[in-house]
C-alpha atoms as a PDB file:
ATOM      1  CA  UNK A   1     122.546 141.383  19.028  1.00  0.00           C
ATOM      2  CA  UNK A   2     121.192 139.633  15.883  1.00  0.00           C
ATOM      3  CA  UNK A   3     119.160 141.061  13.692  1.00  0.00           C
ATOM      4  CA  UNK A   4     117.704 140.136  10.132  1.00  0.00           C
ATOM      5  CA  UNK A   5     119.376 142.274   7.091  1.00  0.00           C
ATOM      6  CA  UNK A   6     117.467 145.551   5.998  1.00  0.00           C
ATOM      7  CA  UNK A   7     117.566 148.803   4.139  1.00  0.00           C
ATOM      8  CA  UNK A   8     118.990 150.576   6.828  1.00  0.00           C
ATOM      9  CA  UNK A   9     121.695 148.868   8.105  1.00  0.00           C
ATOM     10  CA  UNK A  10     125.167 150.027   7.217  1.00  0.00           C
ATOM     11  CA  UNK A  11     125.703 147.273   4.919  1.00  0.00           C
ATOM     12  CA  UNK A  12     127.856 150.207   2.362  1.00  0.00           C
ATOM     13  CA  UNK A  13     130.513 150.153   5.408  1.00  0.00           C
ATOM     14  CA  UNK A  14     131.231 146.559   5.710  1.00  0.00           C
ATOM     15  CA  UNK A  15     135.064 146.128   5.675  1.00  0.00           C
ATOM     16  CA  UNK A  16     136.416 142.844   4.025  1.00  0.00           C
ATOM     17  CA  UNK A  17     140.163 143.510   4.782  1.00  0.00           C
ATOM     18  CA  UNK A  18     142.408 141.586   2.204  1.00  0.00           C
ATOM     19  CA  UNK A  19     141.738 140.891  -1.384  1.00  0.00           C
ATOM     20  CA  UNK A  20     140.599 136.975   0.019  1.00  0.00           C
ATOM     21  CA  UNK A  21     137.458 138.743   1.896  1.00  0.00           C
ATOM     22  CA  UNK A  22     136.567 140.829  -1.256  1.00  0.00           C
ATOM     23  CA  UNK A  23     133.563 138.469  -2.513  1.00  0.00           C
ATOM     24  CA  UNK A  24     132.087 138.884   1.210  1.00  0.00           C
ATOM     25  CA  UNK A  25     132.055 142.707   1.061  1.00  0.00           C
ATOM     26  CA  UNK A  26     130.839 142.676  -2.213  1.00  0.00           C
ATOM     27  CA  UNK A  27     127.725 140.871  -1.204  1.00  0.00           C
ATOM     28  CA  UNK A  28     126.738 142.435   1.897  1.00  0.00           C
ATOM     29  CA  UNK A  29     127.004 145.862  -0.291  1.00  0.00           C
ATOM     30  CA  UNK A  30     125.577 144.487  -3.497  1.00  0.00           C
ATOM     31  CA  UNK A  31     123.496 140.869  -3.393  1.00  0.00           C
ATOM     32  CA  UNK A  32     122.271 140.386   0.119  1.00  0.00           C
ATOM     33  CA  UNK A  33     119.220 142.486  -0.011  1.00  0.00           C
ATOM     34  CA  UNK A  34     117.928 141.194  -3.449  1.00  0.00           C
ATOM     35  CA  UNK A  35     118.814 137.724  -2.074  1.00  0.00           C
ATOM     36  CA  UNK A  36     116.361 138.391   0.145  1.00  0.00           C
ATOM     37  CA  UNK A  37     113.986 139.747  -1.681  1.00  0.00           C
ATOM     38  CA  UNK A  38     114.147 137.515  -4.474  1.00  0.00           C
ATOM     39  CA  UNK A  39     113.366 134.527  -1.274  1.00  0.00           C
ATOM     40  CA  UNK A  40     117.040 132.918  -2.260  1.00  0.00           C
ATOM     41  CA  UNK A  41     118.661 133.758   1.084  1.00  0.00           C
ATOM     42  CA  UNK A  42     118.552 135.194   4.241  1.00  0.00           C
ATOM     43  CA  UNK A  43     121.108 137.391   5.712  1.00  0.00           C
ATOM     44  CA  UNK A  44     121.867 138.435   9.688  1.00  0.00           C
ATOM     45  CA  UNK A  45     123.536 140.740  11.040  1.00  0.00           C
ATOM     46  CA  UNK A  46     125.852 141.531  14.400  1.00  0.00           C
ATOM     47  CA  UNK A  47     125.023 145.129  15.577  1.00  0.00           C
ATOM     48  CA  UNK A  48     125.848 146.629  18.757  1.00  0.00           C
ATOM     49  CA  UNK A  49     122.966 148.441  20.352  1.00  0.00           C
ATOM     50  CA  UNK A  50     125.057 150.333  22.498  1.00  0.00           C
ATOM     51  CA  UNK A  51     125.156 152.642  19.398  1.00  0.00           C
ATOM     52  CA  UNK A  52     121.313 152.834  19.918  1.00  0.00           C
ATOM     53  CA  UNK A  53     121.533 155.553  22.756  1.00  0.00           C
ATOM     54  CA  UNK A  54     117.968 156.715  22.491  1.00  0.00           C
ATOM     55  CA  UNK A  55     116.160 153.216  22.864  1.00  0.00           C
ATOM     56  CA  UNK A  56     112.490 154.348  22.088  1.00  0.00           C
ATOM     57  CA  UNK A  57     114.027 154.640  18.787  1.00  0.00           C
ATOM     58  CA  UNK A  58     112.829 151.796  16.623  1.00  0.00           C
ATOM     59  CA  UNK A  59     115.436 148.833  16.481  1.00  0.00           C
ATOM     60  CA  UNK A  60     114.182 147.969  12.990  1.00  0.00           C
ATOM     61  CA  UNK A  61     114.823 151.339  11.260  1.00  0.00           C
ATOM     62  CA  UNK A  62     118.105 152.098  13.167  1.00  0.00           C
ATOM     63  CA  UNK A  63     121.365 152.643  10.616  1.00  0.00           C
ATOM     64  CA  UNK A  64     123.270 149.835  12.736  1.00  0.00           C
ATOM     65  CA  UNK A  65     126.860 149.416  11.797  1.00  0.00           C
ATOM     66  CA  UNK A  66     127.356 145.893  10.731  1.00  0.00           C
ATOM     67  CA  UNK A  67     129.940 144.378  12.775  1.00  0.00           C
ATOM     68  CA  UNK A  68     129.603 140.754  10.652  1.00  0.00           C
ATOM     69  CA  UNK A  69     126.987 138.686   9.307  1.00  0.00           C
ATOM     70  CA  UNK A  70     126.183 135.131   8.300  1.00  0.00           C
ATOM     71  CA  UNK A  71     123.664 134.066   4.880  1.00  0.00           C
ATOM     72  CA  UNK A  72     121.991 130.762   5.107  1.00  0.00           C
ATOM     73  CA  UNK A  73     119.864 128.995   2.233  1.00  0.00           C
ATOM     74  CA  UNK A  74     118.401 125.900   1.873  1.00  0.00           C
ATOM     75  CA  UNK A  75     120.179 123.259   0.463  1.00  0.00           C
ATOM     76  CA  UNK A  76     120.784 119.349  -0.001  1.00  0.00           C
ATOM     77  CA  UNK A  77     123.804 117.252   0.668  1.00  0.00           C
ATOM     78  CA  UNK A  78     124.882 114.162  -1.275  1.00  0.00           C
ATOM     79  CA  UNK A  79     126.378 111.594   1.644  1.00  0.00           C
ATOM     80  CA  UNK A  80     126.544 108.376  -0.241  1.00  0.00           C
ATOM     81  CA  UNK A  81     128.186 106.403   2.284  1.00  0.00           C
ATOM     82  CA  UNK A  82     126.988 108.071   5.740  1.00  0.00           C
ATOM     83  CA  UNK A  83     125.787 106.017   8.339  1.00  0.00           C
ATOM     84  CA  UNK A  84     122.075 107.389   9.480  1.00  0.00           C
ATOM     85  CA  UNK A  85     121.726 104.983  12.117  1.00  0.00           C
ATOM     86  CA  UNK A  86     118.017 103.871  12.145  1.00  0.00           C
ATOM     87  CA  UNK A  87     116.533 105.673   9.165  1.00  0.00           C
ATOM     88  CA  UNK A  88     117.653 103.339   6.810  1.00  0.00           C
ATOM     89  CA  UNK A  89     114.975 103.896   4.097  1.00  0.00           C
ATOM     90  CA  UNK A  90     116.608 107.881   4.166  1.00  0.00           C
ATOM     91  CA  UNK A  91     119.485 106.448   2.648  1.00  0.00           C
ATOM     92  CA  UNK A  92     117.622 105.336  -0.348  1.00  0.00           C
ATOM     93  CA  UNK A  93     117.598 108.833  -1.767  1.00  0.00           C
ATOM     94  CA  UNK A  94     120.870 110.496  -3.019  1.00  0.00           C
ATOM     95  CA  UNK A  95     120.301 114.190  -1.291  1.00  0.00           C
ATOM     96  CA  UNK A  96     119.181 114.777   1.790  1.00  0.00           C
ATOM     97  CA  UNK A  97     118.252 117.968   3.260  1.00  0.00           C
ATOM     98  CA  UNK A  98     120.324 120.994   4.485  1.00  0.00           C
ATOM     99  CA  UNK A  99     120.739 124.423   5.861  1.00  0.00           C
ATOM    100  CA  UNK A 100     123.534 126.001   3.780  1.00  0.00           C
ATOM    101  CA  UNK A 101     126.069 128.559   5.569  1.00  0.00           C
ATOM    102  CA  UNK A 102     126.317 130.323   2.618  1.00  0.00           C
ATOM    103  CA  UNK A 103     128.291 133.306   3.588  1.00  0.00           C
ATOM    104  CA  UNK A 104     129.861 134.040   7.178  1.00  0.00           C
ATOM    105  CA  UNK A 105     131.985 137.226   7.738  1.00  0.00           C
ATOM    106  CA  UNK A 106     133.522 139.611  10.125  1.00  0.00           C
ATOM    107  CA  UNK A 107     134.416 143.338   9.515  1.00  0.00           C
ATOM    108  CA  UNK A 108     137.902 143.428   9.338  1.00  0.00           C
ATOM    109  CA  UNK A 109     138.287 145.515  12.418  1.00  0.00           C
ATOM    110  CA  UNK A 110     136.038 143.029  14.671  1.00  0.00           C
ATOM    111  CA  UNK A 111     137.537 139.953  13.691  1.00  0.00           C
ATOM    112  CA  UNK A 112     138.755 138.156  16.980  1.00  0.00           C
ATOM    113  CA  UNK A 113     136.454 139.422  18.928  1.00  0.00           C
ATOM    114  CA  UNK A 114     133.679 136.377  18.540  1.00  0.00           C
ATOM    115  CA  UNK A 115     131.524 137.226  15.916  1.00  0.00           C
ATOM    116  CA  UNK A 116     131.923 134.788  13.446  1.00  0.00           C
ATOM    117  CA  UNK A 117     131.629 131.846  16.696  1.00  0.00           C
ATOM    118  CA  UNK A 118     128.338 134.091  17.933  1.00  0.00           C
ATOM    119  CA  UNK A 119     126.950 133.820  14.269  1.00  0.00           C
ATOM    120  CA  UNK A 120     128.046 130.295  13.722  1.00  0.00           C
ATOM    121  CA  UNK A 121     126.097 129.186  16.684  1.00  0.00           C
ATOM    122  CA  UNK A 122     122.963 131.346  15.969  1.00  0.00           C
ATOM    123  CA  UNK A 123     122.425 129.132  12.564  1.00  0.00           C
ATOM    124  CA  UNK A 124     123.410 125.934  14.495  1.00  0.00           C
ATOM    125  CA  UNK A 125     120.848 126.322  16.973  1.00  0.00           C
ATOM    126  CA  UNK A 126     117.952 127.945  14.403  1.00  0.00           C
ATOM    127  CA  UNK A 127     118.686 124.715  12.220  1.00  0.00           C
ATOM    128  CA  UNK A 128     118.744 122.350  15.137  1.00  0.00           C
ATOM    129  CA  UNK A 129     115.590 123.972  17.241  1.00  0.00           C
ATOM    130  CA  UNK A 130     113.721 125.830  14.457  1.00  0.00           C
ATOM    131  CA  UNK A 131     114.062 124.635  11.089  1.00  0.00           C
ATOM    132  CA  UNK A 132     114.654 120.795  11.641  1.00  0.00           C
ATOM    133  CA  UNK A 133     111.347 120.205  13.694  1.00  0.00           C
ATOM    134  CA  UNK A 134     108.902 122.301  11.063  1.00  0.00           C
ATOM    135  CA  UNK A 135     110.446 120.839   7.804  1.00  0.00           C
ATOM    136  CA  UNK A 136     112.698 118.280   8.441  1.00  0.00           C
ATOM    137  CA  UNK A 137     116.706 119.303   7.788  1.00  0.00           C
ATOM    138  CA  UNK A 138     119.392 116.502   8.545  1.00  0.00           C
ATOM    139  CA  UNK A 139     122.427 118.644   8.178  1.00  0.00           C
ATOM    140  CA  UNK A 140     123.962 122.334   8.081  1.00  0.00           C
ATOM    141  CA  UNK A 141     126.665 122.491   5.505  1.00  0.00           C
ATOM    142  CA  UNK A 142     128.634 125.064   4.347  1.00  0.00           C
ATOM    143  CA  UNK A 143     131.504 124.990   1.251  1.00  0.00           C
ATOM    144  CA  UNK A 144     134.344 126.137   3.453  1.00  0.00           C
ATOM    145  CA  UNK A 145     137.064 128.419   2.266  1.00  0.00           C
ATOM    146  CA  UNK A 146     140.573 126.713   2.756  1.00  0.00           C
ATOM    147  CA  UNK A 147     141.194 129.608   5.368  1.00  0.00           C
ATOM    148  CA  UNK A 148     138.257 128.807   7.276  1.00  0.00           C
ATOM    149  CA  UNK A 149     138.445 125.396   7.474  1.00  0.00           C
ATOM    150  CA  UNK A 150     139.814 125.039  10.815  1.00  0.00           C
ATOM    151  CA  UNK A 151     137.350 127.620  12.511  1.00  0.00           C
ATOM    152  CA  UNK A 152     134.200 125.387  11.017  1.00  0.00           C
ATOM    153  CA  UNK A 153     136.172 122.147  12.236  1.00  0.00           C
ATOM    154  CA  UNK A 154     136.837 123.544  15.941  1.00  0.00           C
ATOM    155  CA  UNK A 155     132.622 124.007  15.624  1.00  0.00           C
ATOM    156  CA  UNK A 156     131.854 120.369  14.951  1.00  0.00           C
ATOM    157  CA  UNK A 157     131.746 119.963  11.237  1.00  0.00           C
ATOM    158  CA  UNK A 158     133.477 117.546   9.177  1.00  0.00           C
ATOM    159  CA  UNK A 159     134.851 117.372   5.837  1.00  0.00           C
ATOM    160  CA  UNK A 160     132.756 115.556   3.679  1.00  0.00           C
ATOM    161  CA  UNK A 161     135.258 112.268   2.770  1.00  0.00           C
ATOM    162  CA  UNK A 162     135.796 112.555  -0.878  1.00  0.00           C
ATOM    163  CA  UNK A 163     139.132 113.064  -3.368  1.00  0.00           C
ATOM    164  CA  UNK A 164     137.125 115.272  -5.169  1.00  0.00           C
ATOM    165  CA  UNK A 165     136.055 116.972  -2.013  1.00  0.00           C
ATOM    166  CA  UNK A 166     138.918 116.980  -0.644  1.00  0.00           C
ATOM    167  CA  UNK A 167     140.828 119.025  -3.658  1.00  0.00           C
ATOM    168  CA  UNK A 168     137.777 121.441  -4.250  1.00  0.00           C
ATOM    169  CA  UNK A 169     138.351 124.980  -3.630  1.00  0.00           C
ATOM    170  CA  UNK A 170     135.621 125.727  -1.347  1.00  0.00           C
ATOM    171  CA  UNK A 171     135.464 121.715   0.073  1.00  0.00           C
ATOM    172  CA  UNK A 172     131.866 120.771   1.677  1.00  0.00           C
ATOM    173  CA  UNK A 173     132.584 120.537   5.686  1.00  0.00           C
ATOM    174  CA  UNK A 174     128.930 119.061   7.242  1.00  0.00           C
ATOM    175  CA  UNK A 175     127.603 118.657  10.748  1.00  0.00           C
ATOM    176  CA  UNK A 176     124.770 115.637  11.466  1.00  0.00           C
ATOM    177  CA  UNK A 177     121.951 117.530  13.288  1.00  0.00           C
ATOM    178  CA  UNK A 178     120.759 114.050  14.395  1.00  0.00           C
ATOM    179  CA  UNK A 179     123.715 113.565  16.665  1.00  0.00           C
ATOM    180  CA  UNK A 180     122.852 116.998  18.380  1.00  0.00           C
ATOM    181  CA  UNK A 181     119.689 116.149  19.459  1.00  0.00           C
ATOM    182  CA  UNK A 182     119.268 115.260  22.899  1.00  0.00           C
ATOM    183  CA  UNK A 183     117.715 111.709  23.089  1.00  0.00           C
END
């Protein structure tokens, strides 16, 4: 199940793996929380409520194990020569709007097992059926780590078309909302 980050979850346990997944476990353990308090991001988890066994105990104050998580922010995205079909007067401004992936991970001893795909969904589908028809959001973005660029890809997004994208460290990888929607 998904849950939003709290106090009790097991965020302390969270295993990165390699030195490359470091930043990730460092802010589950350290940042998330303030993140959220401080309104800049909000974190969810994956827990398995099998480990629940008595079920009249509250799911919101149970010390779930956190088997990965994903952060998402608001955000903007600068698409200077993107086609957006019949909204031509949208292209008059440089940014348009955006839910950021901001962090997606998978404890190191869950990691083929679906989470990050089950996660990656869950903010496609609150961005496409949630956020985008309250506020208006174009796109879901994220700034893709080299090693994840092919897992993002395989979900639909694309690489934003730039040299300087292109030879960024964390390159901007995009997916049009718009073309999800069914007409």
């Amino acid at each position: 199940m998904i849950l939003p980050l709290n106090q009790y979850h097991k965020h302390k346990n969270f295993s990165g793996g390699s030195k490359e997944y470091q930043p990730l476990k460092s802010f589950i353990q350290k940042d998330a929380l303030l993140f959220q308090d401080g309104c800049i991001a909000q974190t969810y988890i994956v827990a398995d409520d099998n480990m629940r066994e008595d079920k009249n105990k509250p799911i919101d104050t149970f010390p779930f194990k956190i088997l990965g998580y994903i952060t998402l922010t608001c955000s903007q995205v600068n698409l200077k020569e993107y086609d957006l079909g019949d909204c031509v007067r949208a292209s008059s401004y440089e940014f348009l709007p955006a839910v950021k992936i901001a962090r997606l991970a998978v404890d190191s001893n869950n990691r083929t097992s679906g989470i990050g795909s089950m996660l990656f969904e869950y903010a496609l589908l609150m961005s496409l059926d949630d956020i985008r028809p309250m506020v208006g959001c174009r796109f879901l973005i994220t700034d893709a780590k080299k090693s994840a660029m092919e897992f993002y890809s395989k979900k639909g997004m694309e690489l934003l078309d730039t040299e300087e994208n292109k030879s960024a460290d964390h390159p901007i990888m995009f997916i049009d909302l718009f073309t999800l929607i069914e007409s």
